[in-house]
PDB file of N, CA and C in Angstrom:
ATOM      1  N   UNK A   1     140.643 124.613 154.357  1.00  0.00           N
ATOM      2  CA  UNK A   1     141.086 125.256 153.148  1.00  0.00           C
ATOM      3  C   UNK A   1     140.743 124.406 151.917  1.00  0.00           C
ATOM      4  N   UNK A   2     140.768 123.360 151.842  1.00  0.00           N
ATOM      5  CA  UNK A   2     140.530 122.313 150.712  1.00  0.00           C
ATOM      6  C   UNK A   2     139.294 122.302 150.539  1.00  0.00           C
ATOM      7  N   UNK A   3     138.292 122.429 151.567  1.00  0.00           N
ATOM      8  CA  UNK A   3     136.814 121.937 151.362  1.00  0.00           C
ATOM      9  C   UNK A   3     136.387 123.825 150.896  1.00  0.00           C
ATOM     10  N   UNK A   4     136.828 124.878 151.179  1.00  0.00           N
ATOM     11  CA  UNK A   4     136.509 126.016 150.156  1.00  0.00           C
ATOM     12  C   UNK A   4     137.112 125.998 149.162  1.00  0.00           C
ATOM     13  N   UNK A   5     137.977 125.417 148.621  1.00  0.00           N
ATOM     14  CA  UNK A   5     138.472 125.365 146.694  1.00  0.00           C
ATOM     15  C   UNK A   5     137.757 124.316 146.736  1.00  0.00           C
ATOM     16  N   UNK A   6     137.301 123.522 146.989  1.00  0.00           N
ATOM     17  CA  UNK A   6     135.698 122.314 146.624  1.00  0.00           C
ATOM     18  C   UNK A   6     134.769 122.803 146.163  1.00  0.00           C
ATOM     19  N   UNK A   7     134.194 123.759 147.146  1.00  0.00           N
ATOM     20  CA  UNK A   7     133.305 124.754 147.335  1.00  0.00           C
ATOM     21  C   UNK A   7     133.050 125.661 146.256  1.00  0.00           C
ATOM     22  N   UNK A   8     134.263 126.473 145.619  1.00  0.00           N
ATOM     23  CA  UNK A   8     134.309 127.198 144.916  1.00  0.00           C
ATOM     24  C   UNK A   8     134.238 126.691 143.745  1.00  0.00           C
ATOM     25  N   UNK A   9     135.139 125.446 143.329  1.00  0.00           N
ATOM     26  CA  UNK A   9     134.997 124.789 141.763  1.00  0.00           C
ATOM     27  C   UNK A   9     134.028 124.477 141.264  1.00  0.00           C
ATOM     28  N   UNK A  10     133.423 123.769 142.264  1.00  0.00           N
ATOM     29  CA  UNK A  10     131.827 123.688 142.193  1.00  0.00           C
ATOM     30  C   UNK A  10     131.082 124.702 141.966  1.00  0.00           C
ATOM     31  N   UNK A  11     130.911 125.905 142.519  1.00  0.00           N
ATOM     32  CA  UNK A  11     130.672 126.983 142.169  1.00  0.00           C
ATOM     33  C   UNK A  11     130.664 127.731 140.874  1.00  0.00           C
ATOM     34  N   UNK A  12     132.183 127.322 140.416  1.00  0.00           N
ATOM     35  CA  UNK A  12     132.383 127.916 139.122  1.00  0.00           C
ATOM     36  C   UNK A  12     132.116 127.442 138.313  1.00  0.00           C
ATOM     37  N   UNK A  13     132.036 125.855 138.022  1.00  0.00           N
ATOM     38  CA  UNK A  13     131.675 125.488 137.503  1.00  0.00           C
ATOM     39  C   UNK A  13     130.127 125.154 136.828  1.00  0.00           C
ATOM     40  N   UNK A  14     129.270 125.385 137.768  1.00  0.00           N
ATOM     41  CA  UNK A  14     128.069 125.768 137.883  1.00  0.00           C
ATOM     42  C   UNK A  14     127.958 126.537 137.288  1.00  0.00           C
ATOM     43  N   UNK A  15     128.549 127.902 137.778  1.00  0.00           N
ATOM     44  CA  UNK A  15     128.657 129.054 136.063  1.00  0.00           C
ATOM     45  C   UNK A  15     128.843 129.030 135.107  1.00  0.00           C
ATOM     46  N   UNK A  16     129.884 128.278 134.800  1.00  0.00           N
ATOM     47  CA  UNK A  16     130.238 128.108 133.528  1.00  0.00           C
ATOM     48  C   UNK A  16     129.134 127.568 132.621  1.00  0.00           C
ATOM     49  N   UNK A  17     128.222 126.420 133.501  1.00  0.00           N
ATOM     50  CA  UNK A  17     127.374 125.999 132.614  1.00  0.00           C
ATOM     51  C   UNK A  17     126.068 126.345 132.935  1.00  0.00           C
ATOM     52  N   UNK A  18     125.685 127.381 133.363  1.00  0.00           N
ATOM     53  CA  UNK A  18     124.785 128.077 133.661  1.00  0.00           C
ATOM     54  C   UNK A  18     124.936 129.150 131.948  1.00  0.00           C
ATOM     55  N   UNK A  19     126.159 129.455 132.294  1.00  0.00           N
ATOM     56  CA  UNK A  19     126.106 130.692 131.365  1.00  0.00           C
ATOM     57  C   UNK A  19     126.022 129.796 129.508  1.00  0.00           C
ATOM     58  N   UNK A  20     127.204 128.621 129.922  1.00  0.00           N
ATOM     59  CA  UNK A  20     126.557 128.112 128.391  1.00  0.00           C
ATOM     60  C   UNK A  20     125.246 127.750 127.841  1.00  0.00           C
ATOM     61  N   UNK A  21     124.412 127.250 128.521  1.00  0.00           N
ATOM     62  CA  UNK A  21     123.064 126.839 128.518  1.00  0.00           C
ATOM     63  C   UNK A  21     122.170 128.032 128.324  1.00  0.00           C
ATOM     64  N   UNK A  22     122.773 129.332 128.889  1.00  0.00           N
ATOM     65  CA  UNK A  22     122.031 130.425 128.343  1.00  0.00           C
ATOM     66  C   UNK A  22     122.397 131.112 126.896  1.00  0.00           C
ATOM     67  N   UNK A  23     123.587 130.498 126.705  1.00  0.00           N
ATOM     68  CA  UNK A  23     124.053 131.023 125.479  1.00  0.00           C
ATOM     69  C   UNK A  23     123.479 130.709 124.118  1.00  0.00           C
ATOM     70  N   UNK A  24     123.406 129.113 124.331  1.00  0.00           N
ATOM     71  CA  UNK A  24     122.671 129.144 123.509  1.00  0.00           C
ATOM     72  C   UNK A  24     121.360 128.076 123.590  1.00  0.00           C
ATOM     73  N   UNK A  25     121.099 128.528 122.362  1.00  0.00           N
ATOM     74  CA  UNK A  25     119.503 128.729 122.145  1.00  0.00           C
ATOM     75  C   UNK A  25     118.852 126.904 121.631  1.00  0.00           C
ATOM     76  N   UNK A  26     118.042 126.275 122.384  1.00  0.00           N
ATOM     77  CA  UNK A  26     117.493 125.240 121.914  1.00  0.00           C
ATOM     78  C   UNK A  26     117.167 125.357 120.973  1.00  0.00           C
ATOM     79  N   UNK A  27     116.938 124.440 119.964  1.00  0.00           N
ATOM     80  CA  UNK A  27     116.173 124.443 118.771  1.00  0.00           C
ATOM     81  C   UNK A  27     114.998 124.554 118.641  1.00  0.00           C
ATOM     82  N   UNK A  28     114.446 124.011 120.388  1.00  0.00           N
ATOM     83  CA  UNK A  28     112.652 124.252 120.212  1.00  0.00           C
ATOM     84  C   UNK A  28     112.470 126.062 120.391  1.00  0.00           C
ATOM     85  N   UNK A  29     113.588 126.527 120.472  1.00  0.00           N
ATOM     86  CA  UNK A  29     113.514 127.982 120.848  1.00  0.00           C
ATOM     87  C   UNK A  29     113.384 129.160 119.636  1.00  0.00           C
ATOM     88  N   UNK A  30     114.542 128.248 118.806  1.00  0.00           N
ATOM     89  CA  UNK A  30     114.824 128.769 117.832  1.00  0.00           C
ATOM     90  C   UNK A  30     114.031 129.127 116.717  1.00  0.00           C
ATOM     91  N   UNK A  31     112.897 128.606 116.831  1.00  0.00           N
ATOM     92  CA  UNK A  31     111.578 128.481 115.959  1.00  0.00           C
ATOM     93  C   UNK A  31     110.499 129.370 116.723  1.00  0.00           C
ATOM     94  N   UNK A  32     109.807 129.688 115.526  1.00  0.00           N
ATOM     95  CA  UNK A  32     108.226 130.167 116.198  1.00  0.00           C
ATOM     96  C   UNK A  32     107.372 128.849 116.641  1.00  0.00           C
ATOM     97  N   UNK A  33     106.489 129.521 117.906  1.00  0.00           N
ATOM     98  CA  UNK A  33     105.767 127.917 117.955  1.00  0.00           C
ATOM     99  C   UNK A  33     104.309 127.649 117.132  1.00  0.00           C
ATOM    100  N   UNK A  34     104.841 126.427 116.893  1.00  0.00           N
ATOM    101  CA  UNK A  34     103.634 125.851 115.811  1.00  0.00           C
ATOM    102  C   UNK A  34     104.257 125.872 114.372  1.00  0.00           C
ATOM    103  N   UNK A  35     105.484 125.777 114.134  1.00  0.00           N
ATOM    104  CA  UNK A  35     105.520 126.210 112.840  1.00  0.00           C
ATOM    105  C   UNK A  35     106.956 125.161 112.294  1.00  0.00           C
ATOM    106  N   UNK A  36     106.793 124.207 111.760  1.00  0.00           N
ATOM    107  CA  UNK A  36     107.382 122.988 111.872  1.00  0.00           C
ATOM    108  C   UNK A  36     108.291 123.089 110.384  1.00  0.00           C
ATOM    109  N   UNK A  37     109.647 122.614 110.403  1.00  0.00           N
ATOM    110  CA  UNK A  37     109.959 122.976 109.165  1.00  0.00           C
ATOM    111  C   UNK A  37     110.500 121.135 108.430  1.00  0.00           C
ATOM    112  N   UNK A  38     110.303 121.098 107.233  1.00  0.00           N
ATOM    113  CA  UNK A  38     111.236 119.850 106.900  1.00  0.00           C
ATOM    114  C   UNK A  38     110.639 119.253 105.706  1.00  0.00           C
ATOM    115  N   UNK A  39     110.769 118.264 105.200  1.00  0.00           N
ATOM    116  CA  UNK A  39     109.579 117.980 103.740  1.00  0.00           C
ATOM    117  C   UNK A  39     108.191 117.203 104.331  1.00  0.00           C
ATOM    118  N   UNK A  40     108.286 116.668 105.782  1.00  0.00           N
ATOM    119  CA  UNK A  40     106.993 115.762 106.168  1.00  0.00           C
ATOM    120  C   UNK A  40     106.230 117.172 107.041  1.00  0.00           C
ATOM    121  N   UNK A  41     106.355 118.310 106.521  1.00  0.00           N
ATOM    122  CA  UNK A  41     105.627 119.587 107.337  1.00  0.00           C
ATOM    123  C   UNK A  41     104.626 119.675 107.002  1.00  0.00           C
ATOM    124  N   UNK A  42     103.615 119.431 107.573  1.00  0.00           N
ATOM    125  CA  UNK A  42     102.061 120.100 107.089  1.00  0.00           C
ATOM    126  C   UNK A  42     102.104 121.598 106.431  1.00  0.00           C
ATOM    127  N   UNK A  43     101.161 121.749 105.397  1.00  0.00           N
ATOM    128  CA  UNK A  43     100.941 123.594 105.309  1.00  0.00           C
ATOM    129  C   UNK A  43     100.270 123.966 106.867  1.00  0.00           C
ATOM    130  N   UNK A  44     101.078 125.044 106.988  1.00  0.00           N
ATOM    131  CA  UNK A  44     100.868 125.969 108.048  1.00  0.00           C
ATOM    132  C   UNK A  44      99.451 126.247 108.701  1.00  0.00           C
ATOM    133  N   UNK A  45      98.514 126.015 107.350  1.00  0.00           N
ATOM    134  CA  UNK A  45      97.261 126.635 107.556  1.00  0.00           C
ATOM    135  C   UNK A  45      96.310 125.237 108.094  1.00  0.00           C
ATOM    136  N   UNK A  46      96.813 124.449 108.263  1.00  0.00           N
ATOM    137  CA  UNK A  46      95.925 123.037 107.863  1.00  0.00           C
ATOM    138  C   UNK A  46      95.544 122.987 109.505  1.00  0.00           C
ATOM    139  N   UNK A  47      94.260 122.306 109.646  1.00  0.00           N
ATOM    140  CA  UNK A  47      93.712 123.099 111.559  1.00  0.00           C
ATOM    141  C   UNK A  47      94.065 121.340 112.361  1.00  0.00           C
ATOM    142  N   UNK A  48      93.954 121.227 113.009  1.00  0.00           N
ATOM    143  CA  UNK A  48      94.398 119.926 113.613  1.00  0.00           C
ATOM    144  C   UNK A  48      93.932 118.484 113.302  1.00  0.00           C
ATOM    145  N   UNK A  49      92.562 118.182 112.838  1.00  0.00           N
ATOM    146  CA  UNK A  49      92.336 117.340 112.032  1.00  0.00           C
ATOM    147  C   UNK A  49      93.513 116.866 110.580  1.00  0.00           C
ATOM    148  N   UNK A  50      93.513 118.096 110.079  1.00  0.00           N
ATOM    149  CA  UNK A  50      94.045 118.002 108.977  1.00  0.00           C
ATOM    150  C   UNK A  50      95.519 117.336 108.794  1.00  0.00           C
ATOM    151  N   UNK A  51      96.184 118.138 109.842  1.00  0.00           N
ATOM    152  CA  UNK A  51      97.610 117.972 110.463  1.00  0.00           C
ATOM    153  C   UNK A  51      97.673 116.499 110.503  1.00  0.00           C
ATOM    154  N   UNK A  52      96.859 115.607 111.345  1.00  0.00           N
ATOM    155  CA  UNK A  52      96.498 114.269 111.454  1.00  0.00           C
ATOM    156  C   UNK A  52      96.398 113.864 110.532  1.00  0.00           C
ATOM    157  N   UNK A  53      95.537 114.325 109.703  1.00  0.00           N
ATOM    158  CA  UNK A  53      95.583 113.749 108.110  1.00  0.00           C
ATOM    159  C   UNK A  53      96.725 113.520 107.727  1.00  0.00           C
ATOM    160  N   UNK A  54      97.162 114.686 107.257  1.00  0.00           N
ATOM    161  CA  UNK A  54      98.749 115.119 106.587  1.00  0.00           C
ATOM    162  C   UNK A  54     100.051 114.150 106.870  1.00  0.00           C
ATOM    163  N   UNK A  55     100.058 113.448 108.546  1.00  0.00           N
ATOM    164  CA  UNK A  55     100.784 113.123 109.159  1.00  0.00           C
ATOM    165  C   UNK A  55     100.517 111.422 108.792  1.00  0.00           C
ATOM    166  N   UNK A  56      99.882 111.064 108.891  1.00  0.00           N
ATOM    167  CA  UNK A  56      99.183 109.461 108.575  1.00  0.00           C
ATOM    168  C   UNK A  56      99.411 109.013 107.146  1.00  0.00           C
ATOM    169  N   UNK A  57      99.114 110.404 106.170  1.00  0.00           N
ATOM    170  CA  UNK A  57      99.256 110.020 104.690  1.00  0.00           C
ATOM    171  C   UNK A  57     101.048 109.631 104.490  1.00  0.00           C
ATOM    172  N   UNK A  58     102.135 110.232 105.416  1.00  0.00           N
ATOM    173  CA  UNK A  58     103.308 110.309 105.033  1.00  0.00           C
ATOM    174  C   UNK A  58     103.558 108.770 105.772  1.00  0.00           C
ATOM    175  N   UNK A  59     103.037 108.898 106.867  1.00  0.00           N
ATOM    176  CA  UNK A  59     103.086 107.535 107.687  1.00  0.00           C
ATOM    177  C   UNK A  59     102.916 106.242 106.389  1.00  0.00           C
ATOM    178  N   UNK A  60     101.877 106.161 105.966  1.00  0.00           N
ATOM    179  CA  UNK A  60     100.730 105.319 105.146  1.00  0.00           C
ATOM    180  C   UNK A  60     102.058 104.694 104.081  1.00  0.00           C
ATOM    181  N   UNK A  61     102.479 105.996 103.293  1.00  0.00           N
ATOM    182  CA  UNK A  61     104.016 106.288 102.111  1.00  0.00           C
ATOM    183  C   UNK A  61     104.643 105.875 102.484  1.00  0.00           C
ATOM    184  N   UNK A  62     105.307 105.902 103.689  1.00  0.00           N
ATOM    185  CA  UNK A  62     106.358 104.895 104.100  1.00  0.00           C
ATOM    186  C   UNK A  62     106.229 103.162 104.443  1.00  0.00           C
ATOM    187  N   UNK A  63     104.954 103.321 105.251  1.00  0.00           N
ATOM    188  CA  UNK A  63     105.070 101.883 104.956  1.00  0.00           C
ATOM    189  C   UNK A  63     104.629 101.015 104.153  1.00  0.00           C
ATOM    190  N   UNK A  64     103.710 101.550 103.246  1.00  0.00           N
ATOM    191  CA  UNK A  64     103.552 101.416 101.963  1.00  0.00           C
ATOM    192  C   UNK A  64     105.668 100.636 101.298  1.00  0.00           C
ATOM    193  N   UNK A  65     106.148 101.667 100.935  1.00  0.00           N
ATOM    194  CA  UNK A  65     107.315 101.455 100.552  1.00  0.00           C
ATOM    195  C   UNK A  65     108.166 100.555 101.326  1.00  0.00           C
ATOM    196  N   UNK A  66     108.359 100.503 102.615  1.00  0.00           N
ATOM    197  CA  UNK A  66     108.929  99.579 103.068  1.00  0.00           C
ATOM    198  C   UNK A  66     108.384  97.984 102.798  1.00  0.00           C
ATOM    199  N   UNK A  67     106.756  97.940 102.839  1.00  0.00           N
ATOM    200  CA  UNK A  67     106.488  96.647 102.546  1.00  0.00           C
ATOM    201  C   UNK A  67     106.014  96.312 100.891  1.00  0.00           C
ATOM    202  N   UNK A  68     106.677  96.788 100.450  1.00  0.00           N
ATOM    203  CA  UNK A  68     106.601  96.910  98.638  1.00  0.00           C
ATOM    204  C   UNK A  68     105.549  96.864  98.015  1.00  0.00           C
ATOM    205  N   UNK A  69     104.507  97.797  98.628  1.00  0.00           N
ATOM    206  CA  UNK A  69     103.302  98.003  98.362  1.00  0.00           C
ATOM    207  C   UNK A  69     102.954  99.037  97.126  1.00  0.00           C
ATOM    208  N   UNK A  70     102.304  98.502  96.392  1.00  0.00           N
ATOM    209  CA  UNK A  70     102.135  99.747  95.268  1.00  0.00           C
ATOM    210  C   UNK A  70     101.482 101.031  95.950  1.00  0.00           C
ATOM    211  N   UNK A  71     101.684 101.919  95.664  1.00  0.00           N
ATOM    212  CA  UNK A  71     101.575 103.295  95.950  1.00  0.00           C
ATOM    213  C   UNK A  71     100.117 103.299  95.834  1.00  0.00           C
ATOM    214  N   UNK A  72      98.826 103.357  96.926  1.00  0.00           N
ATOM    215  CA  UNK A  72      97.691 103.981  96.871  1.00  0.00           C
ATOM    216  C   UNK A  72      97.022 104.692  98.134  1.00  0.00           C
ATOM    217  N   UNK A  73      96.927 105.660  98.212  1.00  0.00           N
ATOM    218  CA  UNK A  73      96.145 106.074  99.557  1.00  0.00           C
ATOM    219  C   UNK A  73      95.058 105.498 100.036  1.00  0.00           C
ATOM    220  N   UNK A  74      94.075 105.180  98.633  1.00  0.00           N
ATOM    221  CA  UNK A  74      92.777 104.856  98.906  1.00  0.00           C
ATOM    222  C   UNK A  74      93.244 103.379  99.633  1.00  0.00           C
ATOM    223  N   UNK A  75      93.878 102.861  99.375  1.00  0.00           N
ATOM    224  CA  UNK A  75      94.086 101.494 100.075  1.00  0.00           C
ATOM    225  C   UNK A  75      94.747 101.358 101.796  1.00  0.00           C
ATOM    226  N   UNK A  76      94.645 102.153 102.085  1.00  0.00           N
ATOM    227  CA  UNK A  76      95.104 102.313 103.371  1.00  0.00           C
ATOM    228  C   UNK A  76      94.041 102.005 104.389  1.00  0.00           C
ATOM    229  N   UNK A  77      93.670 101.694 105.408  1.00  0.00           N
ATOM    230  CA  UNK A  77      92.884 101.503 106.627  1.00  0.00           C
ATOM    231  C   UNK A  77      92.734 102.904 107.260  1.00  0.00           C
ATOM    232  N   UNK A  78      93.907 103.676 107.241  1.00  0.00           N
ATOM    233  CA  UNK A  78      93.936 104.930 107.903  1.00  0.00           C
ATOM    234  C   UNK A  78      93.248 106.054 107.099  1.00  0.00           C
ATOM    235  N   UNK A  79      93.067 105.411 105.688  1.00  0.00           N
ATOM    236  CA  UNK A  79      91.988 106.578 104.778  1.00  0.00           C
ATOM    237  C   UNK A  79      90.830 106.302 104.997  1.00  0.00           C
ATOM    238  N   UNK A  80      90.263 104.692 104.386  1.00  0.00           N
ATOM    239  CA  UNK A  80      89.475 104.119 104.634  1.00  0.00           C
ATOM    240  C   UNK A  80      88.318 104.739 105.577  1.00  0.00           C
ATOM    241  N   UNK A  81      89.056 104.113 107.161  1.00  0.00           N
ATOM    242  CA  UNK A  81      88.410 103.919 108.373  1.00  0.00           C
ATOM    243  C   UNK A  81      89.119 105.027 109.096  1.00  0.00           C
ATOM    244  N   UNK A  82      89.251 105.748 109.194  1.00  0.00           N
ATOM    245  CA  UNK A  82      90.279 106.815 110.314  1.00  0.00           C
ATOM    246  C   UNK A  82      89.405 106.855 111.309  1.00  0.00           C
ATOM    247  N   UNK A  83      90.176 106.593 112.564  1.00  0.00           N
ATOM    248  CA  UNK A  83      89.628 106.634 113.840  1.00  0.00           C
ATOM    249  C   UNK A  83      89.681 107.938 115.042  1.00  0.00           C
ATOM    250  N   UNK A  84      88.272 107.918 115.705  1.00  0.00           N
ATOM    251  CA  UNK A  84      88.348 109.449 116.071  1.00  0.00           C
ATOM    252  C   UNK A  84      88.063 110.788 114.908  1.00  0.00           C
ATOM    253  N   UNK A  85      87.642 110.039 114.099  1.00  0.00           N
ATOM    254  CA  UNK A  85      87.493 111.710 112.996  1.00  0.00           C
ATOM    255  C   UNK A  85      85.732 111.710 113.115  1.00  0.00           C
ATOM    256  N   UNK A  86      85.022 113.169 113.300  1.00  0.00           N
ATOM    257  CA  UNK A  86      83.971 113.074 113.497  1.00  0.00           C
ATOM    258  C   UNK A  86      83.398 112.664 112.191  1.00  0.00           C
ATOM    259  N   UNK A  87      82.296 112.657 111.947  1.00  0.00           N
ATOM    260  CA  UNK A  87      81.915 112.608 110.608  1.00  0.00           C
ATOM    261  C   UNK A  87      81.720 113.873 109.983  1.00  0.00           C
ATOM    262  N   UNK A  88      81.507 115.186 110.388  1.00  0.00           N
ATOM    263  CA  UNK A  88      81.545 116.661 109.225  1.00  0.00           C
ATOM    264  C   UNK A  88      83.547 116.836 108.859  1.00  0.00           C
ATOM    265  N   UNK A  89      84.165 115.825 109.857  1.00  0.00           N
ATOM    266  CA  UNK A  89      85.364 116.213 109.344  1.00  0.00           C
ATOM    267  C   UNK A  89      86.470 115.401 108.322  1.00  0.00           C
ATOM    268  N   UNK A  90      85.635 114.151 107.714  1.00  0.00           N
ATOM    269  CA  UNK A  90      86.093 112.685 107.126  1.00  0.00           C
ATOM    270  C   UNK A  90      86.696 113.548 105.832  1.00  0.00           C
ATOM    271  N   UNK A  91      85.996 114.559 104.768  1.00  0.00           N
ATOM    272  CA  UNK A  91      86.724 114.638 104.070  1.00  0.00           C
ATOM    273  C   UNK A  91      87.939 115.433 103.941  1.00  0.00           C
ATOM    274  N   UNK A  92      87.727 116.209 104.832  1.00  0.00           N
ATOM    275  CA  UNK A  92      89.418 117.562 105.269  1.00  0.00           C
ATOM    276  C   UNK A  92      90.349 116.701 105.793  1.00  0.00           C
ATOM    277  N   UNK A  93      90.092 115.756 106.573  1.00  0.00           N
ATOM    278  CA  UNK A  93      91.135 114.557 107.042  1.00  0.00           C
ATOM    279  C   UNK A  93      91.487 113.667 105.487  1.00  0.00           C
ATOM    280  N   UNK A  94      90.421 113.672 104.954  1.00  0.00           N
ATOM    281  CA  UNK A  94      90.639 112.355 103.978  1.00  0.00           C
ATOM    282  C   UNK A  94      91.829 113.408 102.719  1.00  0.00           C
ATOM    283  N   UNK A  95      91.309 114.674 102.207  1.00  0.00           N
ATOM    284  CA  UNK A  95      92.148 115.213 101.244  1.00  0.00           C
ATOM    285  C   UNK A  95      93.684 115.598 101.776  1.00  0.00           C
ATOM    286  N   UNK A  96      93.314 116.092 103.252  1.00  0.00           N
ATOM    287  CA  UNK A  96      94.433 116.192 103.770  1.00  0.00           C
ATOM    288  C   UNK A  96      95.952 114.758 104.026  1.00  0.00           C
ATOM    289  N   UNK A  97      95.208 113.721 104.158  1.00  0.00           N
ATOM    290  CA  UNK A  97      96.173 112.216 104.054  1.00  0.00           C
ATOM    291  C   UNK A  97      96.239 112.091 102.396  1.00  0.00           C
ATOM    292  N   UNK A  98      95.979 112.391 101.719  1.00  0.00           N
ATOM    293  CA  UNK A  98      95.963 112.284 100.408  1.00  0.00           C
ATOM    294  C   UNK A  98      97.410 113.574  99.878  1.00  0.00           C
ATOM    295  N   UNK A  99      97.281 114.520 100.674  1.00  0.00           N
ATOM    296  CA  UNK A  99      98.810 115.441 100.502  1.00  0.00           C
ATOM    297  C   UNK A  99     100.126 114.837 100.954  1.00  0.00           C
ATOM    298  N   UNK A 100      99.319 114.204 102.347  1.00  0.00           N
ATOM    299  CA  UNK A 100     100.627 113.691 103.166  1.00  0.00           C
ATOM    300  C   UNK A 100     101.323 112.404 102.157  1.00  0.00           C
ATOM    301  N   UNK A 101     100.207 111.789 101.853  1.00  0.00           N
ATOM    302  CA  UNK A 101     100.762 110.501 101.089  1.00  0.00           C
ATOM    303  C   UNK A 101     101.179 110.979  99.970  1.00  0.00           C
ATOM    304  N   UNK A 102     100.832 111.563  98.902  1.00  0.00           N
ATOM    305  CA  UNK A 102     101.474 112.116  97.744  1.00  0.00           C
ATOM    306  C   UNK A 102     103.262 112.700  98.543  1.00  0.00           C
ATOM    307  N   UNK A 103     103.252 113.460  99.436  1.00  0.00           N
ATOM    308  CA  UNK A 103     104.556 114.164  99.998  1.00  0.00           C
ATOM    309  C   UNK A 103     105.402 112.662 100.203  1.00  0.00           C
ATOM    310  N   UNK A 104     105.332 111.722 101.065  1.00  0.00           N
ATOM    311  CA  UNK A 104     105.748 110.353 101.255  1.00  0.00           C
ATOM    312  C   UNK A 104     106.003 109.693  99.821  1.00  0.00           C
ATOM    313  N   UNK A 105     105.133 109.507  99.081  1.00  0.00           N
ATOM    314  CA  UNK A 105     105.456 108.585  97.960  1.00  0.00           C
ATOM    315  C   UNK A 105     106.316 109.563  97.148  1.00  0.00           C
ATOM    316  N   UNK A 106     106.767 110.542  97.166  1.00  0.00           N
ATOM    317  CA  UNK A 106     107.470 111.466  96.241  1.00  0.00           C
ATOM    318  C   UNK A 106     109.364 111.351  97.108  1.00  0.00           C
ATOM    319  N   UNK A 107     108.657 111.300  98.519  1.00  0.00           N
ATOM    320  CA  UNK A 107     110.082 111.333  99.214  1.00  0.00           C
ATOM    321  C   UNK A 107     110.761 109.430  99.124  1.00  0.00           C
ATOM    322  N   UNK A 108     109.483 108.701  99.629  1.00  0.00           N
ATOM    323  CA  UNK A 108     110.191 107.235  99.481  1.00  0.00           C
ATOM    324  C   UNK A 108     110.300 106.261  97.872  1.00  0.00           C
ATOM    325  N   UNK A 109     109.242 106.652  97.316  1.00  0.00           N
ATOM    326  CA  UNK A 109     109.589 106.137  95.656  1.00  0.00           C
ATOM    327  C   UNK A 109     110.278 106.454  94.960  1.00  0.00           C
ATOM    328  N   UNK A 110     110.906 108.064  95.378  1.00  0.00           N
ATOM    329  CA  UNK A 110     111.234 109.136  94.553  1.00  0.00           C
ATOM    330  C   UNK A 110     110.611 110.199  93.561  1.00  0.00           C
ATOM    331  N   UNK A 111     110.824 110.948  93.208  1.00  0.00           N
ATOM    332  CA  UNK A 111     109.514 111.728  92.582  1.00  0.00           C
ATOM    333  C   UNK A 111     109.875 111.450  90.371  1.00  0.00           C
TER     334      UNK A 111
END
C-alpha cells in the first residue's frame, strides 16, 4: 500500500510539472526566429556577415570604454584586420561594425 501512494505522487507530480512547463512559453518561443530584440540588435535586414559586423562594433564600444579608450572604430583590430571576411565582403562588414560601434559608444559613453 505505501509503495502505490509512492507510485502515484510521483505520478502526480510529474503532471503537475508536465502541465506547467507546457503552460508556459520559453522566451526562445516567445519570439519569431531570427528576430532579436534589445539596443545591441542588428537591423533585421543585415545578412550574416553584417550581423558579425554589427556585433564586434558593439563589442569594440565596450571595450573601448572599459579601457578608457577614446571612442574610434577605425582604431580597432577587428575593423582594421577582421578575420574570416572574404574580400568582396570587407566593406558591408566594415560599415556594418561602424553601426554596431556608433550603437555601443552611444550606450557606454552615453549619447
Amino acid at each position: 500500500m505505501t509503495l502505490n501512494r509512492l507510485v502515484l505522487n510521483k505520478f502526480s507530480l510529474s503532471l503537475v510539472a508536465l502541465a506547467l512547463l507546457m503552460a508556459c512559453p520559453s522566451p526562445a518561443h516567445s519570439q519569431p526566429p531570427n528576430q532579436q530584440q534589445g539596443w545591441d540588435a542588428p537591423p533585421s535586414d543585415f545578412n550574416d556577415i553584417q550581423r558579425r559586423g554589427f556585433h564586434e562594433g558593439v563589442e569594440g564600444a565596450r571595450k573601448d570604454h572599459e579601457n578608457h579608450r577614446k571612442p574610434d572604430p577605425k582604431n580597432r583590430d577587428e575593423y582594421r584586420h577582421p578575420h574570416d571576411i572574404p574580400a568582396g565582403l570587407l566593406d558591408s562588414y566594415r560599415e556594418a561594425f561602424i553601426r554596431g560601434y556608433s550603437k555601443g559608444v552611444n550606450r557606454y559613453y552615453g549619447e
